[in-house]
Protein backbone atom coordinates (compact mmCIF):
# COMPACT_ATOMS: atom_id res chain seq x y z
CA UNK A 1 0.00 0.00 0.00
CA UNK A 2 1.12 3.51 -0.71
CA UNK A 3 1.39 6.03 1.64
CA UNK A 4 -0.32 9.39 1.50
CA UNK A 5 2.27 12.03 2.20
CA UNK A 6 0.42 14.18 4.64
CA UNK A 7 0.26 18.18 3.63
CA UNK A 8 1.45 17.72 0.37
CA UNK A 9 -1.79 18.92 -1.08
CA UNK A 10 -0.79 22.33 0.90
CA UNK A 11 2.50 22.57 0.02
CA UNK A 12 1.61 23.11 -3.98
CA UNK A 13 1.97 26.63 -5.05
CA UNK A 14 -1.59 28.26 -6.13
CA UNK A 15 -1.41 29.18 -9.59
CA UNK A 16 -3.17 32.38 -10.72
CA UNK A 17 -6.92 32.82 -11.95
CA UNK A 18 -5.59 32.91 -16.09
CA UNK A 19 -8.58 33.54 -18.22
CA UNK A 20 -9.58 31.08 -20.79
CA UNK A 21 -7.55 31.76 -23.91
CA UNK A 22 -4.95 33.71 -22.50
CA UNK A 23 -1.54 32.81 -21.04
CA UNK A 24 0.02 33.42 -17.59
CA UNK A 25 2.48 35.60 -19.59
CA UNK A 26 -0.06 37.95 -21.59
CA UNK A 27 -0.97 39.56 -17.60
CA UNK A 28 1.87 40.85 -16.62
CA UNK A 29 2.02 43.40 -20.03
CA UNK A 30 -1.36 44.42 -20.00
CA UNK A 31 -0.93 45.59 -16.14
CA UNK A 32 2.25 47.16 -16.93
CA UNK A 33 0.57 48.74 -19.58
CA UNK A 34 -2.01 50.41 -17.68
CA UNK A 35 -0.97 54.19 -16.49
CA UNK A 36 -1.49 55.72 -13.65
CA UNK A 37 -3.46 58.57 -12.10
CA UNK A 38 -0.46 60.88 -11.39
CA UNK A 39 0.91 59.94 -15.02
CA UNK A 40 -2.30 60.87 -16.86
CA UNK A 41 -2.12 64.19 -14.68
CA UNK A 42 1.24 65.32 -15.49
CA UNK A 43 0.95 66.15 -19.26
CA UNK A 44 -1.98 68.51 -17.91
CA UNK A 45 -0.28 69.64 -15.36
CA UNK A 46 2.74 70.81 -18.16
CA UNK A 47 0.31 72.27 -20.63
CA UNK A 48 -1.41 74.88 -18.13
CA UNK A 49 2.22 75.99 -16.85
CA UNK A 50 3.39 76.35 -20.33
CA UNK A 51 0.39 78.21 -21.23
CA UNK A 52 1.13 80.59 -18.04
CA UNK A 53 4.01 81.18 -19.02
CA UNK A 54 3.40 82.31 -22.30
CA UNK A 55 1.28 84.34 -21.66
CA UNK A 56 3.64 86.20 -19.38
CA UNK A 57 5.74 86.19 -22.12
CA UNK A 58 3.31 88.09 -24.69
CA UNK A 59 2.76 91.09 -21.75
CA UNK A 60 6.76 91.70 -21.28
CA UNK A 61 6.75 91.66 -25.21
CA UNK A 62 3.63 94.06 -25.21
CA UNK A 63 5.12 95.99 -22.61
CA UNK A 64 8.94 96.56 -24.28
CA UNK A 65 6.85 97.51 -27.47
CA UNK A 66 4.95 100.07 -25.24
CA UNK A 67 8.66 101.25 -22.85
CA UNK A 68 10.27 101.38 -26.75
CA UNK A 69 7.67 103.67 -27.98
CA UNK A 70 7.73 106.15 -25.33
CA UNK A 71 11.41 106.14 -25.30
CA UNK A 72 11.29 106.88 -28.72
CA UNK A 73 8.71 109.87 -28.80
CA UNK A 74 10.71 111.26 -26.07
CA UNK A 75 13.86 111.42 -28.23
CA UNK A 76 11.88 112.64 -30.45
CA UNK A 77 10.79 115.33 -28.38
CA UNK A 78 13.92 115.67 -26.91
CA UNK A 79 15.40 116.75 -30.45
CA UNK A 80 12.64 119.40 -31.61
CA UNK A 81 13.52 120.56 -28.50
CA UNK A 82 17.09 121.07 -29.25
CA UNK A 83 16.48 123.08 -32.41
CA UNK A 84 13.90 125.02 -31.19
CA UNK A 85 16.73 126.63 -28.45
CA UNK A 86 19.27 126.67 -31.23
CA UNK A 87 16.85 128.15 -33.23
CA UNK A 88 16.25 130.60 -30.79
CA UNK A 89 19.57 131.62 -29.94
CA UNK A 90 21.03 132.14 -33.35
CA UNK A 91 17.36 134.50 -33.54
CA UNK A 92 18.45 136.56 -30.77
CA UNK A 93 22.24 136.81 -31.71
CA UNK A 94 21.15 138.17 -34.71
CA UNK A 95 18.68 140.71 -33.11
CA UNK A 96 20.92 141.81 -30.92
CA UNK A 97 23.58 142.42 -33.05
CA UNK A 98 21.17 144.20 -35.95
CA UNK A 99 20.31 146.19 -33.23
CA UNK A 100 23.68 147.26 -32.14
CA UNK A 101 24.96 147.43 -35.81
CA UNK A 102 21.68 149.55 -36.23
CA UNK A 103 23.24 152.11 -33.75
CA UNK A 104 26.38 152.43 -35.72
CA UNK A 105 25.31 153.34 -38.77
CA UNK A 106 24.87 157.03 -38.35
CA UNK A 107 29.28 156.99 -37.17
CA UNK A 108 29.51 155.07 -40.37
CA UNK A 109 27.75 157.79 -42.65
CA UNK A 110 29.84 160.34 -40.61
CA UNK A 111 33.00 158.03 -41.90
CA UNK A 112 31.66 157.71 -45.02
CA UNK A 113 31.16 161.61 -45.62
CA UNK A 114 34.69 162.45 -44.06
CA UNK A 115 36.24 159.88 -46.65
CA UNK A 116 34.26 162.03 -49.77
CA UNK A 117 35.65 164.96 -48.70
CA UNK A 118 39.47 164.56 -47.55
CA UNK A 119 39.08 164.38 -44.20
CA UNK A 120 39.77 160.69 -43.32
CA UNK A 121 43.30 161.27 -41.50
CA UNK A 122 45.89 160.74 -39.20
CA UNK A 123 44.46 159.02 -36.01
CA UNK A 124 40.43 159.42 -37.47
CA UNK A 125 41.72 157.20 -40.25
CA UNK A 126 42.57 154.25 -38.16
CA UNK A 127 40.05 154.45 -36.03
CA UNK A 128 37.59 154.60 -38.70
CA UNK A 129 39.09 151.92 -41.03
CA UNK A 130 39.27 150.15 -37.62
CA UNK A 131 35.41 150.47 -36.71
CA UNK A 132 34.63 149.35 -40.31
CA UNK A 133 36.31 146.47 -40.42
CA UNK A 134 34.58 145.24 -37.17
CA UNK A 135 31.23 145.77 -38.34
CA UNK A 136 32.40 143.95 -41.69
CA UNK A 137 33.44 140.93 -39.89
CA UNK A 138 29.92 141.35 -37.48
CA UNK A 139 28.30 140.62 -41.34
CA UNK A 140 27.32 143.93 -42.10
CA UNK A 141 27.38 144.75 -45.84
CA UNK A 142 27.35 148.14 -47.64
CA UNK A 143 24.97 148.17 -51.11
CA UNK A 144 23.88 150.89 -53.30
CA UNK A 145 25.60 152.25 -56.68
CA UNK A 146 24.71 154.61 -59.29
CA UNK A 147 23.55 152.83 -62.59
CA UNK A 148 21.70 149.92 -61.12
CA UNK A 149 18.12 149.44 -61.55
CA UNK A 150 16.10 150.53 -58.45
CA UNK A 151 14.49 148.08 -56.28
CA UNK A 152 11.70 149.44 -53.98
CA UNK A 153 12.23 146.43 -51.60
CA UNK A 154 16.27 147.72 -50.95
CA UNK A 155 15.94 151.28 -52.05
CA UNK A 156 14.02 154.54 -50.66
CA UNK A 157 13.73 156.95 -53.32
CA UNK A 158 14.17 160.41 -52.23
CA UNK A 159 14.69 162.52 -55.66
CA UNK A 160 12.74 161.79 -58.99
CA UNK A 161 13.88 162.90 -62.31
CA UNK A 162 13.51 162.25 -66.19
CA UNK A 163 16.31 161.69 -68.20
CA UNK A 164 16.54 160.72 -71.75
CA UNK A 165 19.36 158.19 -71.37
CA UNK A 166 17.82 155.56 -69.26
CA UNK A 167 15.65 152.70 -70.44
CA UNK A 168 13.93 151.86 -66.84
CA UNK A 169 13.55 153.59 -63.85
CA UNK A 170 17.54 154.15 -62.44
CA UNK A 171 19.67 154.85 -59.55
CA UNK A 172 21.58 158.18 -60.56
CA UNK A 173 22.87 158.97 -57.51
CA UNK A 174 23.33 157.44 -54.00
CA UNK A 175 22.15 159.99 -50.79
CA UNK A 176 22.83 157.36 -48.10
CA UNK A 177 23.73 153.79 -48.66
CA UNK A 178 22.10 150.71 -47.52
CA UNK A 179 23.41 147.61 -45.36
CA UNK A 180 22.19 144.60 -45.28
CA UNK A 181 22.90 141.64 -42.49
CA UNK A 182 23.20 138.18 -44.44
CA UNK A 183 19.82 138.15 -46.34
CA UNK A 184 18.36 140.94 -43.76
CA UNK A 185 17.81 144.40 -44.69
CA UNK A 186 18.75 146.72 -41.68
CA UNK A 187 18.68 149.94 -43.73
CA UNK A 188 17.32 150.71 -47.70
CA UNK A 189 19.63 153.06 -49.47
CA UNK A 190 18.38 156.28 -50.25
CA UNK A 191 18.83 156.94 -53.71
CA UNK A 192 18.07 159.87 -56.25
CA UNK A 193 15.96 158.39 -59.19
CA UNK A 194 15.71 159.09 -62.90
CA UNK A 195 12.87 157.54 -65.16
CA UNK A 196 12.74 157.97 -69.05
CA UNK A 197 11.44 160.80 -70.77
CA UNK A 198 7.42 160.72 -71.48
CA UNK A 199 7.26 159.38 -74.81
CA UNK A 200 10.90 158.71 -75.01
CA UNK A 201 10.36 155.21 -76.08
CA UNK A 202 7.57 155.96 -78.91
CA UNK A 203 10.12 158.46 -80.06
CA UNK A 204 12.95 155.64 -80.19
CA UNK A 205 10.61 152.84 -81.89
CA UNK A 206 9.38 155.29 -84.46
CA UNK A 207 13.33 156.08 -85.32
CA UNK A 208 14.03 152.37 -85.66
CA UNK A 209 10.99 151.61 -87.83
CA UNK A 210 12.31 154.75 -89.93
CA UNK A 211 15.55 153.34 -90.47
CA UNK A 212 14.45 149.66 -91.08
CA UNK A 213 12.76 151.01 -94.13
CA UNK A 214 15.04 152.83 -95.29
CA UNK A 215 17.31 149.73 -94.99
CA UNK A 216 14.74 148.09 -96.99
CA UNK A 217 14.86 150.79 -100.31
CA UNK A 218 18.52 150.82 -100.19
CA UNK A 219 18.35 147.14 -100.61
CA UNK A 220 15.93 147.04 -103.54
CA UNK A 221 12.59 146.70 -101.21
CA UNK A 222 11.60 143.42 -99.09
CA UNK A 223 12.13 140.01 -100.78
CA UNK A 224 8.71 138.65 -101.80
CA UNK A 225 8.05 135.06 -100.58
């Protein structure tokens, strides 16, 4: 007779529940397989921070455009500025020294009258020549001659005349002369004025239509076309 070991039937290792049609080994992948809670929450977790941040980003970017602006209106600024007060100041050098230039001009026509007359000597000379010479490197300019056309926006007429050997209204002679400051006229000249003689210029044309003919019978009449 055979004897029964006793407890064997304990000692054999319970095998797992394996569902029909499927192996012991096909369980261990499809639990390894499965993720977890705290895995399926971290890709969520990444996308909201990401999405934080940028949005951050997009407000420093709106915010440099909106610093860089500014900065640049107020350079902007900052230059009109700049030329306005140099503007300015070369405006009120040149007042100031029209002004002062203005004052001078009555020792200048003294000068000028001394000169016409012989009396620019000795000492008086260098002083003058001296004074002058200042005011020319201040930028004050002397204009005016006898002959040029007169120009009511630098000359003051003072003496009218006719004269038959002028073609349009003429300085003949210069009573004061004018300065000027760059561009600026501080003073006209004051000039005497000769126009040409009523009916000087009928007078003229009729002479050259007179001697066009006559040009004309000396050489046989006008060519016919």
């Amino acid at each position: 007779m055979t004897e029964e070991t006793p407890g064997f039937d304990e000692q054999q290792p319970q095998q797992p529940d394996v569902p029909s049609g499927a192996t012991s080994d096909d369980a261990e992948p499809q639990a390894a397989s499965t993720p977890s809670q705290e895995e399926e929450a971290a890709p969520a977790g990444d996308t909201g921070q990401n999405a934080a941040l940028v949005a951050q980003l997009d407000q420093a970017r709106s915010a440099l455009t909106e610093r860089t602006a500014d900065l640049q209106r107020l350079q902007a600024e900052f230059q009109n500025y700049r030329r306005r007060v140099e503007r300015d100041r070369v405006a009120v050098k040149e007042v100031a020294v029209a002004n002062l230039l203005t004052e001078l001009l009555p020792v200048l026509d003294d000068i000028g009258r001394a000169r016409e007359h012989g009396e620019l000597v000795g000492g008086f000379k260098s002083v003058a020549e001296s004074l002058e010479t200042t005011v020319a490197k201040m930028g004050l300019q002397q204009f005016g001659k006898e002959g040029e056309p007169f120009d009511p926006t630098i000359h003051e007429a003072l003496m009218h005349s006719y004269a038959p050997d002028v073609t349009e209204t003429t300085c003949v002679a210069i009573l004061q002369p004018g300065y000027r400051i760059g561009e600026r006229t501080i003073r006209p000249a004051r000039v005497a004025v000769a126009e040409p003689q009523p009916g000087a210029q009928t007078v003229k044309a009729e002479d050259a239509e007179g001697a066009e003919k006559a040009d004309d019978k000396e050489n046989g009449g006008p060519e016919e076309g």
